[in-house]
N, C-alpha and C. Protein backbone atom coordinates (compact mmCIF):
# COMPACT_ATOMS: atom_id res chain seq x y z
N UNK A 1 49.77 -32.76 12.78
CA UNK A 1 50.34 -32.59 14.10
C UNK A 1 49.24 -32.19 15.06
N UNK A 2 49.80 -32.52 16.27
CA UNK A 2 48.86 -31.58 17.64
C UNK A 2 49.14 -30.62 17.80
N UNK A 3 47.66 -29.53 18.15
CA UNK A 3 48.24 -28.37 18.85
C UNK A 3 46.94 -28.27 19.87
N UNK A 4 47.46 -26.87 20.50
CA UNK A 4 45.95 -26.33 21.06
C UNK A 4 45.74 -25.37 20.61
N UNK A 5 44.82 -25.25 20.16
CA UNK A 5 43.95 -24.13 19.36
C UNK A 5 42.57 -23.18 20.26
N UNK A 6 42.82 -22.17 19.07
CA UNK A 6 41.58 -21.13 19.72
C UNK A 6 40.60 -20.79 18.53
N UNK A 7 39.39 -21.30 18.30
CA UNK A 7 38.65 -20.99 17.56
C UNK A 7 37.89 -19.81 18.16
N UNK A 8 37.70 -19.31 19.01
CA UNK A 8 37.03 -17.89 19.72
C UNK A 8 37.76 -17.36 20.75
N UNK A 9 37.36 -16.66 21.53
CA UNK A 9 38.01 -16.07 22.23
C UNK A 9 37.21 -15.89 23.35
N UNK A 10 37.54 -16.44 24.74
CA UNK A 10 36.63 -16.66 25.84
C UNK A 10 37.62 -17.48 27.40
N UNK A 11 37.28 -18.15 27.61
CA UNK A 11 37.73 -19.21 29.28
C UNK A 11 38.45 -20.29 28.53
N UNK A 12 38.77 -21.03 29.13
CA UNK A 12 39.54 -22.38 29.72
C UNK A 12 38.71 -23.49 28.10
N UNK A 13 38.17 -23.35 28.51
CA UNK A 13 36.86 -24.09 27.72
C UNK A 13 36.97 -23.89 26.20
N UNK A 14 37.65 -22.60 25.54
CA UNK A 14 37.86 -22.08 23.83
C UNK A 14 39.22 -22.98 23.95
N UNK A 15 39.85 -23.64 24.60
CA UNK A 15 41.31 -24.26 24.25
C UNK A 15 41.27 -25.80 23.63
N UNK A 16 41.11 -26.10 22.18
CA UNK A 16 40.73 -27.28 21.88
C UNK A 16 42.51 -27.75 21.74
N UNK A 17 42.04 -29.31 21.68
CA UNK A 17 43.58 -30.16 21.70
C UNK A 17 42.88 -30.68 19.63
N UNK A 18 43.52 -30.41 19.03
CA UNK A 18 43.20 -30.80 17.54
C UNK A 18 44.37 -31.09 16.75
N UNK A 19 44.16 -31.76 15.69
CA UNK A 19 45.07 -32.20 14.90
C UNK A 19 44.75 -30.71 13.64
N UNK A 20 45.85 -30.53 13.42
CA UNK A 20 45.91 -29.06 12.25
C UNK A 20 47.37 -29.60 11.48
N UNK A 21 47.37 -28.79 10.65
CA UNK A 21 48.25 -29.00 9.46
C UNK A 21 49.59 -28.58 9.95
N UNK A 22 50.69 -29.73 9.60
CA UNK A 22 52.08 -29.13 9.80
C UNK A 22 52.53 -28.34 9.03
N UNK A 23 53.11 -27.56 10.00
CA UNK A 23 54.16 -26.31 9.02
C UNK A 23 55.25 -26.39 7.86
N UNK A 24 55.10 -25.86 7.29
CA UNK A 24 56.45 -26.31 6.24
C UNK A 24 57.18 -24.29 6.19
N UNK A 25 58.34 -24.33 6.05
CA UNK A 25 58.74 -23.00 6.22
C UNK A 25 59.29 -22.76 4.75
N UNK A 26 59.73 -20.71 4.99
CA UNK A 26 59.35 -20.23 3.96
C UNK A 26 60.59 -19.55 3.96
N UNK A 27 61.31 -18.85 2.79
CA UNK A 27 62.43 -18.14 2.55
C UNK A 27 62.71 -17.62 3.84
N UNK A 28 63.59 -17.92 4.91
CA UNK A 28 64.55 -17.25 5.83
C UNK A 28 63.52 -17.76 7.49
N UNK A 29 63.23 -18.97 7.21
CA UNK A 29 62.41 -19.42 8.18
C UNK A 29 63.10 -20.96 8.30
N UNK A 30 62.39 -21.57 9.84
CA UNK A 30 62.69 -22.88 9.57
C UNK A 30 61.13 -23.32 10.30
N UNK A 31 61.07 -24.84 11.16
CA UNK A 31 60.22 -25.18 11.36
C UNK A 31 61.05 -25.89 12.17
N UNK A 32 60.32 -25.93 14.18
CA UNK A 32 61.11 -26.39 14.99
C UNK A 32 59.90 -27.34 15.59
N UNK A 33 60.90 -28.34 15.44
CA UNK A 33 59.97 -29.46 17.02
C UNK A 33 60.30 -29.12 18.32
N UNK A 34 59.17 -28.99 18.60
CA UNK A 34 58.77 -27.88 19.91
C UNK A 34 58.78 -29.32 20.79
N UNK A 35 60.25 -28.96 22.21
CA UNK A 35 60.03 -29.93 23.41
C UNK A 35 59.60 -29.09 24.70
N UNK A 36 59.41 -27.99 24.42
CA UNK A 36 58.91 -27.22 25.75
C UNK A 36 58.05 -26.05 25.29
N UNK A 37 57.14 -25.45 25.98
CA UNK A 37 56.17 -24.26 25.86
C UNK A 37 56.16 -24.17 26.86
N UNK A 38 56.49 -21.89 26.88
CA UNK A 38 56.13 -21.44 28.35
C UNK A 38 54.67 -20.70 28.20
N UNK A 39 54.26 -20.58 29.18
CA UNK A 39 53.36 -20.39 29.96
C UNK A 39 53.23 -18.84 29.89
N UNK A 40 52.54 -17.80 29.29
CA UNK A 40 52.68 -16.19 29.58
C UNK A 40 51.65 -15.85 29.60
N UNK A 41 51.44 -14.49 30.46
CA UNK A 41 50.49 -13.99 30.63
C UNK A 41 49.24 -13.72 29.33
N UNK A 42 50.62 -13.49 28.36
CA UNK A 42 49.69 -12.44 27.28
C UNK A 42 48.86 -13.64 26.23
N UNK A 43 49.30 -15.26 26.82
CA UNK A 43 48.41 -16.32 25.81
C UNK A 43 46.98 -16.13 26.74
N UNK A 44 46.76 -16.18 27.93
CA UNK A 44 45.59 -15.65 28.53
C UNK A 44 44.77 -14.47 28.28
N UNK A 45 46.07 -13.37 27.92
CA UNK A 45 45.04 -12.21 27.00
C UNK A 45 44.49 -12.62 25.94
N UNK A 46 45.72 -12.83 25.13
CA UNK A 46 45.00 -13.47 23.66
C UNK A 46 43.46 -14.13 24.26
N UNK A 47 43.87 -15.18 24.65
CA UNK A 47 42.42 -16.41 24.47
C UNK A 47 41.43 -15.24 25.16
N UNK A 48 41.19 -14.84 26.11
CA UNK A 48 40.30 -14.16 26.78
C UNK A 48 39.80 -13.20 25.54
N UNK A 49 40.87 -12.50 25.14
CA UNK A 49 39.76 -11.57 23.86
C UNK A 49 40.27 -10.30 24.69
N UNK A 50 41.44 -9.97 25.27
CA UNK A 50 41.75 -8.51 26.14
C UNK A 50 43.04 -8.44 26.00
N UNK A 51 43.83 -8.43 25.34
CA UNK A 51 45.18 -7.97 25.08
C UNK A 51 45.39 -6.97 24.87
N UNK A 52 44.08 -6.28 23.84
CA UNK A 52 44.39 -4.89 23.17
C UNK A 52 44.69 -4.83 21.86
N UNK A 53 45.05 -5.78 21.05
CA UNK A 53 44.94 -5.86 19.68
C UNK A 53 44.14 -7.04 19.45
N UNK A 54 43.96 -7.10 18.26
CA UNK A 54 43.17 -8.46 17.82
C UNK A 54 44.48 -9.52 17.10
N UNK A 55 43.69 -10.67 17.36
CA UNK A 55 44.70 -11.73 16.94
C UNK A 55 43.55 -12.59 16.42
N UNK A 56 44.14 -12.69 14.94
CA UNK A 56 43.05 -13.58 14.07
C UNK A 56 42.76 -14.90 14.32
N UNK A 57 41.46 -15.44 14.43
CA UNK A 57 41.37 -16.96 14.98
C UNK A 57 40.70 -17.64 13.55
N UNK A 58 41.39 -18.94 13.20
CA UNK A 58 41.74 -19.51 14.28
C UNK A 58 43.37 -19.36 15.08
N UNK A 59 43.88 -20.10 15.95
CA UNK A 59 45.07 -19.34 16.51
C UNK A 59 45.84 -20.43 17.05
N UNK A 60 47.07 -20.23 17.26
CA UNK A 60 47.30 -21.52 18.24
C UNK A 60 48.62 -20.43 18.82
N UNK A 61 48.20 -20.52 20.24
CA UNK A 61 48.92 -19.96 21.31
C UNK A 61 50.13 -20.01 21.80
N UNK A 62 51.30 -19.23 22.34
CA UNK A 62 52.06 -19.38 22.84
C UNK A 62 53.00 -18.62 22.21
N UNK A 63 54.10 -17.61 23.31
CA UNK A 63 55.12 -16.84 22.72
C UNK A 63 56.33 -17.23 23.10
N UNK A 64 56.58 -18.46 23.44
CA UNK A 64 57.89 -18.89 24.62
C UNK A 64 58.33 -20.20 24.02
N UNK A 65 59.45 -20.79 23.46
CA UNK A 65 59.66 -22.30 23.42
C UNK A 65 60.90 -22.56 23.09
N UNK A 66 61.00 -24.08 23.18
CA UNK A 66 62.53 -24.26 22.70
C UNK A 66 62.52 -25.91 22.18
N UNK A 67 63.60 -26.53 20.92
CA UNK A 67 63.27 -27.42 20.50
C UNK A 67 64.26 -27.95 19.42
N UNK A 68 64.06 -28.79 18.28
CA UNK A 68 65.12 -28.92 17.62
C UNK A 68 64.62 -28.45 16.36
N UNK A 69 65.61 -27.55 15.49
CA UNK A 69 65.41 -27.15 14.27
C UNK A 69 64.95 -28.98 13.14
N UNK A 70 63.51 -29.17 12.68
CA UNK A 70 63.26 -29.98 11.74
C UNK A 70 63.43 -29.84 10.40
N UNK A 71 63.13 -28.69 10.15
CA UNK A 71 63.50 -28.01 8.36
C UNK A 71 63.65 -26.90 8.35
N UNK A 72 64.16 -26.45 7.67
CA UNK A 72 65.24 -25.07 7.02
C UNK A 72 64.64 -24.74 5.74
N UNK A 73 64.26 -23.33 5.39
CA UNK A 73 63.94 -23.16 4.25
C UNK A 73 64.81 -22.12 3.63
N UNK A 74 64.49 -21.67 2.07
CA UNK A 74 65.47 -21.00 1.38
C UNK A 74 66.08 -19.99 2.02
N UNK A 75 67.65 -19.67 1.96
CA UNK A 75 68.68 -18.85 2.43
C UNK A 75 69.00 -18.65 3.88
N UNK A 76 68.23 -19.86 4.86
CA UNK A 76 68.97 -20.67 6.13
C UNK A 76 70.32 -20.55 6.53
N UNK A 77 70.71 -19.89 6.70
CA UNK A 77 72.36 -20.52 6.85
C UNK A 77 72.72 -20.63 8.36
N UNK A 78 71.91 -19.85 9.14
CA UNK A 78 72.92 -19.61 10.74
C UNK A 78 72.10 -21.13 11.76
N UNK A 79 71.44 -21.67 11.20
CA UNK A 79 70.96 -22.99 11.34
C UNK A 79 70.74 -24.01 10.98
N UNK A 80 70.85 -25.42 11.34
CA UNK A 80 70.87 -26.32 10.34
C UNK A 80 69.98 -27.31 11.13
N UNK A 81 69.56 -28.86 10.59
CA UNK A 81 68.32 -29.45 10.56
C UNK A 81 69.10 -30.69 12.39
N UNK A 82 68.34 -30.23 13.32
CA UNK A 82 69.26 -30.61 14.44
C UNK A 82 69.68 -29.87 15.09
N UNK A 83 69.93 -28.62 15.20
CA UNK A 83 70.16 -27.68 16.30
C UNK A 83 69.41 -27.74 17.34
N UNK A 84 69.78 -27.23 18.67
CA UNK A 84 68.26 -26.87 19.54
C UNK A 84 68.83 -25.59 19.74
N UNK A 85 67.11 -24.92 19.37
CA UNK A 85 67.16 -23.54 19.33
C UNK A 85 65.80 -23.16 20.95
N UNK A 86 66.01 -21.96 20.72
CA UNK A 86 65.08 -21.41 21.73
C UNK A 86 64.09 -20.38 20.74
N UNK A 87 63.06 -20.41 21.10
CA UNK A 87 62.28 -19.45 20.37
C UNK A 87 61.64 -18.00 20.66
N UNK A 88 62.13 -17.09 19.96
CA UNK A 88 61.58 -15.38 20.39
C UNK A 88 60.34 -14.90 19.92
N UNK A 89 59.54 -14.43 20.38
CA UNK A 89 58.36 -13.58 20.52
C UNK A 89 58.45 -12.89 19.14
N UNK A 90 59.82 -12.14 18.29
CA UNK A 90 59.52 -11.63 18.00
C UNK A 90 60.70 -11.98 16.65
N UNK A 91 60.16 -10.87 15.60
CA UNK A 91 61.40 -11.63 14.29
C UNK A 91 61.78 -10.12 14.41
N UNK A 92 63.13 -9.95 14.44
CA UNK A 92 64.27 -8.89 14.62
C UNK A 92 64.76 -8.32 13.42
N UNK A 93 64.98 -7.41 12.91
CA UNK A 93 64.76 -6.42 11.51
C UNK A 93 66.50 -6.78 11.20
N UNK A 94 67.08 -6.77 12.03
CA UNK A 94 68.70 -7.09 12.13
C UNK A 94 69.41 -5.75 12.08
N UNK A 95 68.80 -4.64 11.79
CA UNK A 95 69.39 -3.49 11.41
C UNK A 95 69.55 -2.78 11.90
N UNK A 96 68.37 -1.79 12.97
CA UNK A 96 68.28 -0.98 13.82
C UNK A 96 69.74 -1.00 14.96
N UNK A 97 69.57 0.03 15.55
CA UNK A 97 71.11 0.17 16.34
C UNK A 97 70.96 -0.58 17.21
N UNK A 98 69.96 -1.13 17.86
CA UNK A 98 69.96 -2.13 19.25
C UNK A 98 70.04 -3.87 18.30
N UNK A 99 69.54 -3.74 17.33
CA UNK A 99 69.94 -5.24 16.68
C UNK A 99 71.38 -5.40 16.05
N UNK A 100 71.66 -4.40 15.52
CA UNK A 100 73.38 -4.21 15.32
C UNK A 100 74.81 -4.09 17.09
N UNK A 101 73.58 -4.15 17.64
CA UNK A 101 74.49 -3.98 19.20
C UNK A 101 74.52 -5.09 19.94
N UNK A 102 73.84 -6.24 19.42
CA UNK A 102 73.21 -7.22 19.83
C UNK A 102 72.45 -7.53 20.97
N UNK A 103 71.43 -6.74 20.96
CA UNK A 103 70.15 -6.65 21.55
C UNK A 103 69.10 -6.71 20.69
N UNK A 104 68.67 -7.69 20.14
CA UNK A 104 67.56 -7.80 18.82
C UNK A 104 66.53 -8.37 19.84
N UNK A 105 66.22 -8.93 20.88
CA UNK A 105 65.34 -8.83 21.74
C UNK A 105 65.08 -7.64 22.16
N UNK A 106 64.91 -6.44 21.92
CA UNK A 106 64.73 -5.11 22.09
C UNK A 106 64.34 -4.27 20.65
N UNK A 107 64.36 -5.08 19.58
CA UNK A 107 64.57 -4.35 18.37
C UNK A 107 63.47 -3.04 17.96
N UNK A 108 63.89 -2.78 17.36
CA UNK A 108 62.71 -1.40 17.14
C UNK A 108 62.08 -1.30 16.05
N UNK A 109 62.26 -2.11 14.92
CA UNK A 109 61.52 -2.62 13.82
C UNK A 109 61.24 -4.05 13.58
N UNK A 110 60.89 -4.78 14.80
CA UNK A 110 60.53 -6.32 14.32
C UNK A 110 59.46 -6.92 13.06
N UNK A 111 59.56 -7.20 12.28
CA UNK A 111 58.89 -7.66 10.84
C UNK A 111 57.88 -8.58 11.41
N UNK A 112 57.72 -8.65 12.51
CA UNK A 112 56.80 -10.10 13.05
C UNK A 112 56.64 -10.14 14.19
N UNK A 113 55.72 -11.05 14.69
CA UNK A 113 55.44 -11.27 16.14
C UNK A 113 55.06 -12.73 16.21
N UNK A 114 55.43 -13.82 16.82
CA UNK A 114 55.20 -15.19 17.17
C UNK A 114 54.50 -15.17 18.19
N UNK A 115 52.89 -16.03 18.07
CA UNK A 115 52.15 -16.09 19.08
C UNK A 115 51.14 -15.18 19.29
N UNK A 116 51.35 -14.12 18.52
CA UNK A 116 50.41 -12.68 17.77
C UNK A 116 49.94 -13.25 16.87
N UNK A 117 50.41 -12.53 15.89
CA UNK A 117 49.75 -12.87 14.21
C UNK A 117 50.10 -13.94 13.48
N UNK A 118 51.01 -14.73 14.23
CA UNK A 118 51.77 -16.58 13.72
C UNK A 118 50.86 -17.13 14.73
N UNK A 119 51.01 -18.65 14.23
CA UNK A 119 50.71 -19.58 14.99
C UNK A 119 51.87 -19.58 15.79
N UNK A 120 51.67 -20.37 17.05
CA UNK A 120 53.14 -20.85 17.79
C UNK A 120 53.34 -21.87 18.60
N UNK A 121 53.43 -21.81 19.49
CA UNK A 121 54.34 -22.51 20.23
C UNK A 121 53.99 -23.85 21.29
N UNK A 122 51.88 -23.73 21.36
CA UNK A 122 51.19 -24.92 21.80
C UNK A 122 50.82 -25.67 20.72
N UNK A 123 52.20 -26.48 20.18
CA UNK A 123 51.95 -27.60 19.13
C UNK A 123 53.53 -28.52 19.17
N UNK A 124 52.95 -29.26 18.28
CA UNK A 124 54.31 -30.11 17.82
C UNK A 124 55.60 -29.70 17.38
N UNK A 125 55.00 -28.90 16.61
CA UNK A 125 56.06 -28.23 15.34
C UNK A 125 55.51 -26.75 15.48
N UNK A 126 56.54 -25.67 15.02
CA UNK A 126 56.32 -23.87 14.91
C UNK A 126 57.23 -23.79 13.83
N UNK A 127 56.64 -22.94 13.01
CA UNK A 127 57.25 -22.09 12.04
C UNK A 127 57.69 -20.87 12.43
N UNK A 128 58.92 -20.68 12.57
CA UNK A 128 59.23 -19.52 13.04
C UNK A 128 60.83 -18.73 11.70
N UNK A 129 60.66 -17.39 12.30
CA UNK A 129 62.44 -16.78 11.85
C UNK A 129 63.19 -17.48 11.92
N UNK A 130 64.68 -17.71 11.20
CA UNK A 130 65.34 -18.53 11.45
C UNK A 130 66.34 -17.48 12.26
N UNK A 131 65.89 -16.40 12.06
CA UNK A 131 66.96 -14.99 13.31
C UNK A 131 66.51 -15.17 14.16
């Protein structure tokens, strides 16, 4: 597949267009064909090298998208191969009192971060939570 990638961390110029390996997903994940990527501040931190944490490169950018679920992996159920989903920043613990209230965009133990420490959302395809 295509994405854009970050092999360093610097300007305009570290954003390569490359072919990289498609995703295949993993117990309680799926893998979405990505028809839109937004635009956020914090993929400019990332690439620049100033966010404030480190994000391992190589990388492929983006915390924002939406698209159609392509594959489903083991114990999937609240999605199936054909949905269009939207994609979150973050993977939601399900438990905490604001994810039991249904505010898991707020959660207070997220297991993950998309676009941090995942690849994401400037490509073809993202492996993401299936929550």
């Amino acid at each position: 597949m295509k994405a854009v990638i970050i092999r360093e961390t610097g300007g305009v110029d570290k954003l390569l267009y490359e072919e990289v390996e498609t995703p295949t997903p993993g117990a309680g994940e799926v893998v979405v064909r990505l028809r839109a990527a937004g635009v956020n501040h914090l993929d400019h931190d990332i690439r620049e090298g100033i966010a404030g944490f480190s994000t391992p490169v190589p990388h492929v950018p983006g915390v924002e998208g939406a698209g159609e679920v392509a594959e489903i992996g083991d114990g999937v159920t609240n999605v199936k191969v054909g949905d269009r989903v939207s994609i979150s920043i973050i993977a939601p613990c399900g438990t905490c009192r604001l994810c039991c209230t249904g505010r898991d965009d707020l959660c207070e133990s997220p297991s993950g971060a998309l676009g941090i420490a995942m690849w994401s959302t400037y490509a073809e395809y993202v492996r993401c939570f299936a929550s």
